[in-house]
C-alpha atoms as a PDB file:
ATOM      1  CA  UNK A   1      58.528 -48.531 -32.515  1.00  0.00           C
ATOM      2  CA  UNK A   2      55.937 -45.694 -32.790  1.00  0.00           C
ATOM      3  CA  UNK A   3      53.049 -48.311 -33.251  1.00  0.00           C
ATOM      4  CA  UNK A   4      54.198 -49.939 -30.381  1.00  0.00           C
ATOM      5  CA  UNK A   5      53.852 -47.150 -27.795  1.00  0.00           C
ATOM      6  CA  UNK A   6      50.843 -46.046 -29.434  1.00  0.00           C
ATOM      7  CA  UNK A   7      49.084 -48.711 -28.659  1.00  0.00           C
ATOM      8  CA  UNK A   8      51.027 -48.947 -25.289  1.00  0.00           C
ATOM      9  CA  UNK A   9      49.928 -45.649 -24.106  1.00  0.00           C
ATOM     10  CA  UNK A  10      46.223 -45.557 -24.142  1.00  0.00           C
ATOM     11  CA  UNK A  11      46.214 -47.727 -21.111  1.00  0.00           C
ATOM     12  CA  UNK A  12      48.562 -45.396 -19.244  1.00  0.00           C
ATOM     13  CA  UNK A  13      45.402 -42.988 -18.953  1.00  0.00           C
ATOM     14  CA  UNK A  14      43.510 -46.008 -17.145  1.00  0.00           C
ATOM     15  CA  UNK A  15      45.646 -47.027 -14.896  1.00  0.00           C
ATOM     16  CA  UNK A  16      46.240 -43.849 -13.412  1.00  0.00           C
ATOM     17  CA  UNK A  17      42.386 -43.311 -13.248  1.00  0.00           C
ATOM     18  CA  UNK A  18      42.131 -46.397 -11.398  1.00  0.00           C
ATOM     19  CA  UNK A  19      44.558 -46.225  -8.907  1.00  0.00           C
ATOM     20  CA  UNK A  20      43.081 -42.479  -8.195  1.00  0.00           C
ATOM     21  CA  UNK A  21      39.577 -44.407  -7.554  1.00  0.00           C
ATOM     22  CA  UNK A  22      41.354 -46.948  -5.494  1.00  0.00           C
ATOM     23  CA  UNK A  23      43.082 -44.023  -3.403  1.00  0.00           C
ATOM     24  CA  UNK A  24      40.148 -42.105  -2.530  1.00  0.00           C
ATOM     25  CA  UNK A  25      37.617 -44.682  -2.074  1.00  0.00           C
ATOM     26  CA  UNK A  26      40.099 -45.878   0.517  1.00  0.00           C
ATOM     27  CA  UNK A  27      41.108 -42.728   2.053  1.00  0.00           C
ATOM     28  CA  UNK A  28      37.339 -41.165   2.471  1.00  0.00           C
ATOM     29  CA  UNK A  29      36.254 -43.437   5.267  1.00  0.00           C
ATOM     30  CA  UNK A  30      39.508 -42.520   6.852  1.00  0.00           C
ATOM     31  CA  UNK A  31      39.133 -38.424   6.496  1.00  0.00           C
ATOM     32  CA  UNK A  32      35.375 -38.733   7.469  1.00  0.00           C
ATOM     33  CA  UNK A  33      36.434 -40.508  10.553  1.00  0.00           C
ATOM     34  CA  UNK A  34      38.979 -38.317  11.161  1.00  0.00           C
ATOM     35  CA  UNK A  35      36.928 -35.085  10.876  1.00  0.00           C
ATOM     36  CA  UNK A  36      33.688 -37.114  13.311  1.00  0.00           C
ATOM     37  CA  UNK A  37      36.544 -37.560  15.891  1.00  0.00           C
ATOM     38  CA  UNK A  38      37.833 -34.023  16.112  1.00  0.00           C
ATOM     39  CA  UNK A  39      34.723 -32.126  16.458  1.00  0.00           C
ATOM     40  CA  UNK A  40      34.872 -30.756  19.699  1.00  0.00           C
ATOM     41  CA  UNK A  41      32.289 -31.687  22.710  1.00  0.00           C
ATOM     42  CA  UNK A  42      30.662 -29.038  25.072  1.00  0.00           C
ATOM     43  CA  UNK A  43      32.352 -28.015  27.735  1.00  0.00           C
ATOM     44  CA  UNK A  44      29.374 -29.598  31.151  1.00  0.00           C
ATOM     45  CA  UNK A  45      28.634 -26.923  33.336  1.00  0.00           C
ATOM     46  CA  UNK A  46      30.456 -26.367  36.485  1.00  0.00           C
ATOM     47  CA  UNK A  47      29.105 -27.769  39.539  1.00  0.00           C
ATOM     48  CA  UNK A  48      28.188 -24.176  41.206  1.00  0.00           C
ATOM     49  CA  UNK A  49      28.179 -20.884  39.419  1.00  0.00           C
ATOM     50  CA  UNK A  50      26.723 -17.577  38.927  1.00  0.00           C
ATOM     51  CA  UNK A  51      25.619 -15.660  35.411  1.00  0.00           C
ATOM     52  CA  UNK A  52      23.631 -12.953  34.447  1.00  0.00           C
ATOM     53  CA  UNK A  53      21.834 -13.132  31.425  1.00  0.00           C
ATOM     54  CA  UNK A  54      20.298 -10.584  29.142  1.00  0.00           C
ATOM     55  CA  UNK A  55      16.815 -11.963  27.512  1.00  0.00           C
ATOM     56  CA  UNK A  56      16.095 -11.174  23.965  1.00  0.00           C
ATOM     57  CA  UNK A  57      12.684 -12.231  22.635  1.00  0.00           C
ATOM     58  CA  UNK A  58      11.294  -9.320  19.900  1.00  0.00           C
ATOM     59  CA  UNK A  59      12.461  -6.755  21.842  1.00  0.00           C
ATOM     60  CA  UNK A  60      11.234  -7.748  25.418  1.00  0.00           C
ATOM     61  CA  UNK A  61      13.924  -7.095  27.274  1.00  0.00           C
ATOM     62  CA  UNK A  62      14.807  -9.009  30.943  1.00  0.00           C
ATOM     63  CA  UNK A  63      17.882  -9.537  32.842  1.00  0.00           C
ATOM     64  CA  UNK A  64      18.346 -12.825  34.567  1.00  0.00           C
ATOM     65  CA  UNK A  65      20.361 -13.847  37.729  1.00  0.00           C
ATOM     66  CA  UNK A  66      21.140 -17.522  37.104  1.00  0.00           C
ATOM     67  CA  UNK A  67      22.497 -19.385  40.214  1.00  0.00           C
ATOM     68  CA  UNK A  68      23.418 -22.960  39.597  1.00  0.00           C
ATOM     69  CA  UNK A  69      24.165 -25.510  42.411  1.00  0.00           C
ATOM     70  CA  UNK A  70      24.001 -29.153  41.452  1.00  0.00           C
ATOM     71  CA  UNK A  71      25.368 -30.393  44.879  1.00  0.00           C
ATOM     72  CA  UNK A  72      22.360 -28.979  46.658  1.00  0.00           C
ATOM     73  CA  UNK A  73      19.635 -30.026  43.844  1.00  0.00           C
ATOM     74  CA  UNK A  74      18.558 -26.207  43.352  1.00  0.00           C
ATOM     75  CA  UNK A  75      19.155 -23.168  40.792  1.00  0.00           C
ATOM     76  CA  UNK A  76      17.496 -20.167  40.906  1.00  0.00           C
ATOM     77  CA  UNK A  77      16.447 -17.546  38.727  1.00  0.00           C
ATOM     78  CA  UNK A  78      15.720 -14.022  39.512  1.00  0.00           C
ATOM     79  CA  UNK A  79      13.979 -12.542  36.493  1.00  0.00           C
ATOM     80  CA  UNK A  80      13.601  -8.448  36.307  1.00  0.00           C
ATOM     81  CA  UNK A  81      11.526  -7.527  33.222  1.00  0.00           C
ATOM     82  CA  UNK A  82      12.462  -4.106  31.676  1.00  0.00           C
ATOM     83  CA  UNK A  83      10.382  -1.178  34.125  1.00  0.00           C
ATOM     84  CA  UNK A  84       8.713  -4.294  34.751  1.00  0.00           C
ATOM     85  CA  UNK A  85       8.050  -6.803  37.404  1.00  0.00           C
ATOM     86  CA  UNK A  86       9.988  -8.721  39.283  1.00  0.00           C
ATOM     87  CA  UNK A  87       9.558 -12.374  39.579  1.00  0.00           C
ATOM     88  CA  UNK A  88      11.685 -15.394  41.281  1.00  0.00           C
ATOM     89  CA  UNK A  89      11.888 -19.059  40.244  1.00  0.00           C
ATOM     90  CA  UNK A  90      13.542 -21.455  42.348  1.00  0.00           C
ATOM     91  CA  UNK A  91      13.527 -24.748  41.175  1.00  0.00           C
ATOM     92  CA  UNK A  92      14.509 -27.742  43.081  1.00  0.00           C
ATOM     93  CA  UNK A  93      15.709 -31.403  41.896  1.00  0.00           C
ATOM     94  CA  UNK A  94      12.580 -33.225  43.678  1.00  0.00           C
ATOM     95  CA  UNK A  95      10.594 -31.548  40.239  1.00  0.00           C
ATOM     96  CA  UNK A  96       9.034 -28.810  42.236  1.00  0.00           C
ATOM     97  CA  UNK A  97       9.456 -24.830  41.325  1.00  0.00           C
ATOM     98  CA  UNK A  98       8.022 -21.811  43.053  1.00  0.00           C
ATOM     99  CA  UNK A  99       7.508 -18.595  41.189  1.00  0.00           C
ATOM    100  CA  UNK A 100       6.690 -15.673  42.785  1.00  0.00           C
ATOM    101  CA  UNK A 101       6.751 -12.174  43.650  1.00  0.00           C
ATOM    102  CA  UNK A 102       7.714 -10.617  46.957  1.00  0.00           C
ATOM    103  CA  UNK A 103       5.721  -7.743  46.204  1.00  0.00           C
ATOM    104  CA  UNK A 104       2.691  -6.398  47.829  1.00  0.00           C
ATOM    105  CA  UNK A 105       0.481  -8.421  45.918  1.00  0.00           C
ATOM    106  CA  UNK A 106       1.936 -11.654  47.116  1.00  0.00           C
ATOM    107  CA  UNK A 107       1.625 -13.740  44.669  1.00  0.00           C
ATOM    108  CA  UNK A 108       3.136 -17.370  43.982  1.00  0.00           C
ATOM    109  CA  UNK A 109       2.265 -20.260  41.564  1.00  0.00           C
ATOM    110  CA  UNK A 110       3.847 -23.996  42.833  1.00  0.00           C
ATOM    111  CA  UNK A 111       5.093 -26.151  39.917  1.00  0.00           C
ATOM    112  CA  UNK A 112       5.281 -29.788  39.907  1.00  0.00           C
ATOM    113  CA  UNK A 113       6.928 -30.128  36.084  1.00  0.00           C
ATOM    114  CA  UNK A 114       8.072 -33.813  36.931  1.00  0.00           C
ATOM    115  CA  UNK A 115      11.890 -33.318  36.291  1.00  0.00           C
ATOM    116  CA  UNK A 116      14.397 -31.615  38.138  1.00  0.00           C
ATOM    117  CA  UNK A 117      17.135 -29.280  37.116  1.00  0.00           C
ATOM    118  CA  UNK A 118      19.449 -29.961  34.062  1.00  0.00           C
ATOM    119  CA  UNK A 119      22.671 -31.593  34.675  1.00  0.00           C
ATOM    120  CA  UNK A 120      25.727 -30.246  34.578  1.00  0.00           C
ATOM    121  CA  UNK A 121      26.534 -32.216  31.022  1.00  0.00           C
ATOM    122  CA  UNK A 122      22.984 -31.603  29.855  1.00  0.00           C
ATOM    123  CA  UNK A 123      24.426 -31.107  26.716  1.00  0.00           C
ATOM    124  CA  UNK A 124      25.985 -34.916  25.908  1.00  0.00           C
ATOM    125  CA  UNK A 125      24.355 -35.876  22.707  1.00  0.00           C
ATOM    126  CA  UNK A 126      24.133 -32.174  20.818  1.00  0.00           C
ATOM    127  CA  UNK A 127      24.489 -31.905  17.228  1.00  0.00           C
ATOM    128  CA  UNK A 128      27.565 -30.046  16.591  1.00  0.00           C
ATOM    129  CA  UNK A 129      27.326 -26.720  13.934  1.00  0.00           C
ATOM    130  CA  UNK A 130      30.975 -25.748  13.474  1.00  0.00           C
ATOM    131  CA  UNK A 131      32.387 -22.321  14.928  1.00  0.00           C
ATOM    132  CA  UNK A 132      30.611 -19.099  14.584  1.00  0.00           C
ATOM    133  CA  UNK A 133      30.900 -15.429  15.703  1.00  0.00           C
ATOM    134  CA  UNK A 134      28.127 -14.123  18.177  1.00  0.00           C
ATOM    135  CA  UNK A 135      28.290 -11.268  20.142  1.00  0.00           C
ATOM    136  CA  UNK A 136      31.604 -10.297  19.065  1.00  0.00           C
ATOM    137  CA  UNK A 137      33.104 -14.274  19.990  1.00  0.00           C
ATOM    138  CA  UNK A 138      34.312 -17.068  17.342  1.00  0.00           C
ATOM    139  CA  UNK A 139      31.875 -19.925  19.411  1.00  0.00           C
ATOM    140  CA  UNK A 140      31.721 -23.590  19.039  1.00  0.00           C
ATOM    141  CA  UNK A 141      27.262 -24.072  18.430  1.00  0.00           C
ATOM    142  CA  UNK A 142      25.787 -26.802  18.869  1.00  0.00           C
ATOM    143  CA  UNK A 143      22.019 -27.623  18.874  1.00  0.00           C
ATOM    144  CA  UNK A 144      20.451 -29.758  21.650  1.00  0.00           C
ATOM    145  CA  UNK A 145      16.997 -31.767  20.557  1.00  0.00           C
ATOM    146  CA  UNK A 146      15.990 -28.431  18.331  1.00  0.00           C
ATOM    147  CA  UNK A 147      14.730 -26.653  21.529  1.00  0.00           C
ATOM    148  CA  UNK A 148      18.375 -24.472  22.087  1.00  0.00           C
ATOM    149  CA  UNK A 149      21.585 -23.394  20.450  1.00  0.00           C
ATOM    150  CA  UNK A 150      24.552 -22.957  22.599  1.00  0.00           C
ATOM    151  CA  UNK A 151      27.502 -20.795  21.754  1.00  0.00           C
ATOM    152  CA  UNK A 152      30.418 -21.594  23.398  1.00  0.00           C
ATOM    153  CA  UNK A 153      33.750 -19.759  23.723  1.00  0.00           C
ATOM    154  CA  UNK A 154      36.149 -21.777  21.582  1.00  0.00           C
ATOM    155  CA  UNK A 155      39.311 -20.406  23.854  1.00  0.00           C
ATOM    156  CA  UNK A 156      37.685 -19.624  27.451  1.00  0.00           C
ATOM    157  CA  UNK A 157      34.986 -22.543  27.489  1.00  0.00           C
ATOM    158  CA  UNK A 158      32.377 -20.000  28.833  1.00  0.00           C
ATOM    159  CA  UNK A 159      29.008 -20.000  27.872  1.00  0.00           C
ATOM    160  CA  UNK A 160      28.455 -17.002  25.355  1.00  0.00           C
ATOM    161  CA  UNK A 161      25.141 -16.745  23.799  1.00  0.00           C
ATOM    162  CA  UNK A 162      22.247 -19.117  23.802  1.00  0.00           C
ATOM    163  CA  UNK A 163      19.072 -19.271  21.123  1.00  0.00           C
ATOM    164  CA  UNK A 164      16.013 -20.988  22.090  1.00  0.00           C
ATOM    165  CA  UNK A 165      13.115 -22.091  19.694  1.00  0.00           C
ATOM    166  CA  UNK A 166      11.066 -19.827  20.619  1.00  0.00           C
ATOM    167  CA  UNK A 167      13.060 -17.415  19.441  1.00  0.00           C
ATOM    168  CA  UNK A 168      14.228 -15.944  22.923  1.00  0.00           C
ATOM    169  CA  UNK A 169      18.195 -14.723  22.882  1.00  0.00           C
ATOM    170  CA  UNK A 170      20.266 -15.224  25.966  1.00  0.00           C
ATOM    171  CA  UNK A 171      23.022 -12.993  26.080  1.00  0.00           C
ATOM    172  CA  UNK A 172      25.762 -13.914  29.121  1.00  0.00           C
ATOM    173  CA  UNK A 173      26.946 -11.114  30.204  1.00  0.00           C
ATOM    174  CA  UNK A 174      28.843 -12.682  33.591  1.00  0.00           C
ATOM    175  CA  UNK A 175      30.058 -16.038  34.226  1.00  0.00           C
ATOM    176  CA  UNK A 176      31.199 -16.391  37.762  1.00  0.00           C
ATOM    177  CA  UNK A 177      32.395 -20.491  38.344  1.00  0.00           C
ATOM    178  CA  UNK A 178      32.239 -21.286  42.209  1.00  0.00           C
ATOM    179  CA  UNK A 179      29.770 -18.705  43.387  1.00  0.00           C
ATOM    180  CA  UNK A 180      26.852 -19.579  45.659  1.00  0.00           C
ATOM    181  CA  UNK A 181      23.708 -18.213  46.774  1.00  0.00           C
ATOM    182  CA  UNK A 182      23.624 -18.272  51.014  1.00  0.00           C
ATOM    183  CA  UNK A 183      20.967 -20.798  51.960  1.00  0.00           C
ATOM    184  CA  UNK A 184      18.313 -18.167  52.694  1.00  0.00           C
ATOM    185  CA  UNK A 185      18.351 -16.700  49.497  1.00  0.00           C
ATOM    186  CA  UNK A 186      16.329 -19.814  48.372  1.00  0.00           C
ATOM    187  CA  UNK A 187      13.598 -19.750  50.802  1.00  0.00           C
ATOM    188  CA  UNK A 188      10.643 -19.011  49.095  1.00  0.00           C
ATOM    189  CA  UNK A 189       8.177 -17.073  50.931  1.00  0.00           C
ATOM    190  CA  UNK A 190       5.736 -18.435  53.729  1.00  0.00           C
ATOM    191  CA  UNK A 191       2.328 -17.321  50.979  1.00  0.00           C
ATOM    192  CA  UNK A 192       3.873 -19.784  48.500  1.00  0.00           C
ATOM    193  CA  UNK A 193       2.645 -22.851  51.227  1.00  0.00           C
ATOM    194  CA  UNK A 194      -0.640 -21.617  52.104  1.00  0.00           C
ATOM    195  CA  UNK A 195      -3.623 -24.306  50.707  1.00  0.00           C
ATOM    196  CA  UNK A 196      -5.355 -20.719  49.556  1.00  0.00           C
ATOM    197  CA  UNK A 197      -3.051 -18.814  48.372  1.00  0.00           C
ATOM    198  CA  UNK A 198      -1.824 -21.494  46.472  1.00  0.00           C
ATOM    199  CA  UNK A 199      -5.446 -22.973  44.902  1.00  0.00           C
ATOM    200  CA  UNK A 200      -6.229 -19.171  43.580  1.00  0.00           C
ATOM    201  CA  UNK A 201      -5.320 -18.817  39.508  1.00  0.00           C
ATOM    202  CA  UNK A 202      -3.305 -15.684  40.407  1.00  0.00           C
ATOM    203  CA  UNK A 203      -0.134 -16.542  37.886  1.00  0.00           C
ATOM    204  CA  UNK A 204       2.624 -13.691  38.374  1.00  0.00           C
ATOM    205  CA  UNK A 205       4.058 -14.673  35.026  1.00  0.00           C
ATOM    206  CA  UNK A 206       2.257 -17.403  32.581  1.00  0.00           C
ATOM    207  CA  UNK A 207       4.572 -17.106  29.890  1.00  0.00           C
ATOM    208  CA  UNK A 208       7.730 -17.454  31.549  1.00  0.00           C
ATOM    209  CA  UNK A 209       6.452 -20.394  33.157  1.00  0.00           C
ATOM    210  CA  UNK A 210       5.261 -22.436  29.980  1.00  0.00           C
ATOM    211  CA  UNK A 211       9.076 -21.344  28.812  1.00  0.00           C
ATOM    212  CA  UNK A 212      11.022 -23.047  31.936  1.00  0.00           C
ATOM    213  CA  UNK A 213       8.893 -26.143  31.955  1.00  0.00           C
ATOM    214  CA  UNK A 214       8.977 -26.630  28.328  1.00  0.00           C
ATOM    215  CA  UNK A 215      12.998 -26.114  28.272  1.00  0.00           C
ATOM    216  CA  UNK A 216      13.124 -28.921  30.955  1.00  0.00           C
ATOM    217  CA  UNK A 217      10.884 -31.054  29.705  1.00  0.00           C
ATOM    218  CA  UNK A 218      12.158 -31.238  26.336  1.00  0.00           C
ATOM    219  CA  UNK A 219      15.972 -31.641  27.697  1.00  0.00           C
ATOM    220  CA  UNK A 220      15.365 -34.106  29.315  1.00  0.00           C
ATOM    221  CA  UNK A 221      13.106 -35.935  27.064  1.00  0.00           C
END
């Protein structure tokens, strides 16, 4: 009787092993799948809204009113550097931006980037990262064409923090869903259409420029 389960039980061993094999290389697909279809998606940006923004790049500090409005084809940026200057950039959907001063000096560059302003799910397509803490949030990241980072509140929704390549940190201090600039706010000034004023090489801020082109350009690309 001993010789008989002797030589009985080395095979036990086996098929255990193989029905282990079986039940993994069956369930993987199936947990991999699983995991692909929970990862959450970014939340597209509301219609209208209105944010101000802290700017990080190697300690150059600016602060950034951001006003969105898809239904008009415009967002605006009002950019104060720290004890700096103060420069505006509306941009418009028909792939035209004005950046200027309203300054004594008058000045104004006219920018023809050949796309217009991102849409509100400009974001479909990013590469998700998993959760992480920023700026005292636990964020959903994900990375969009390996131009930007966005950190998203994983309870609110809200826009939290976002990294671009260049190594420039947005910080959002205020997200305000709904708010609009009144139409006037938009206008930019009279200088900003004049043939001469606008052929001179007078650039109120070349950087900053190169920066909002580039993002567009590459998010849309």
């Amino acid at each position: 009787m001993a010789s008989s389960v002797s030589r009985e039980f080395p095979f036990v061993p086996f098929i255990l092993l193989l029905i282990l094999i079986i039940t993994s290389t069956a369930a993987e697909p199936r947990s991999v799948a699983a995991a692909a279809a929970e990862d959450p998606t970014p939340t597209p940006w509301p219609l209208q809204f209105h944010s101000v923004l802290f700017m990080n790049k190697s300690g150059a500090l600016q602060m950034i009113d951001l006003w969105y409005d898809w239904p008009n084809g415009r967002n605006f940026n009002i950019i104060q550097d720290q004890l700096g200057k103060l420069t505006y950039d509306a941009e418009w959907n028909n792939g035209t931006s004005f950046v200027y001063t309203l300054d004594s000096d008058r000045e104004c560059k006219t920018l023809y980037p050949g796309v217009g302003i991102l849409r509100p799910n400009w974001l479909d397509g990013a590469n998700y990262l998993g959760q992480r803490y920023i700026d005292g949030f636990l964020c959903n990241v994900w990375e969009k064409v390996d131009f930007i980072w966005y950190y998203e509140d994983v309870e609110t929704k809200r826009p939290v923090h976002w990294v671009f390549y260049t190594g420039r940190h947005a910080h959002v201090m205020t997200f305000e869903v709904g708010a609009v600039l009144e139409d006037a706010g938009w206008q930019a000034p009279a200088y900003c259409f004049d043939e001469q004023q606008r052929g001179k090489e007078r650039n109120p801020a070349a950087g900053r420029i190169e920066s909002v082109v580039g993002v567009r350009r590459s998010l849309f690309g």
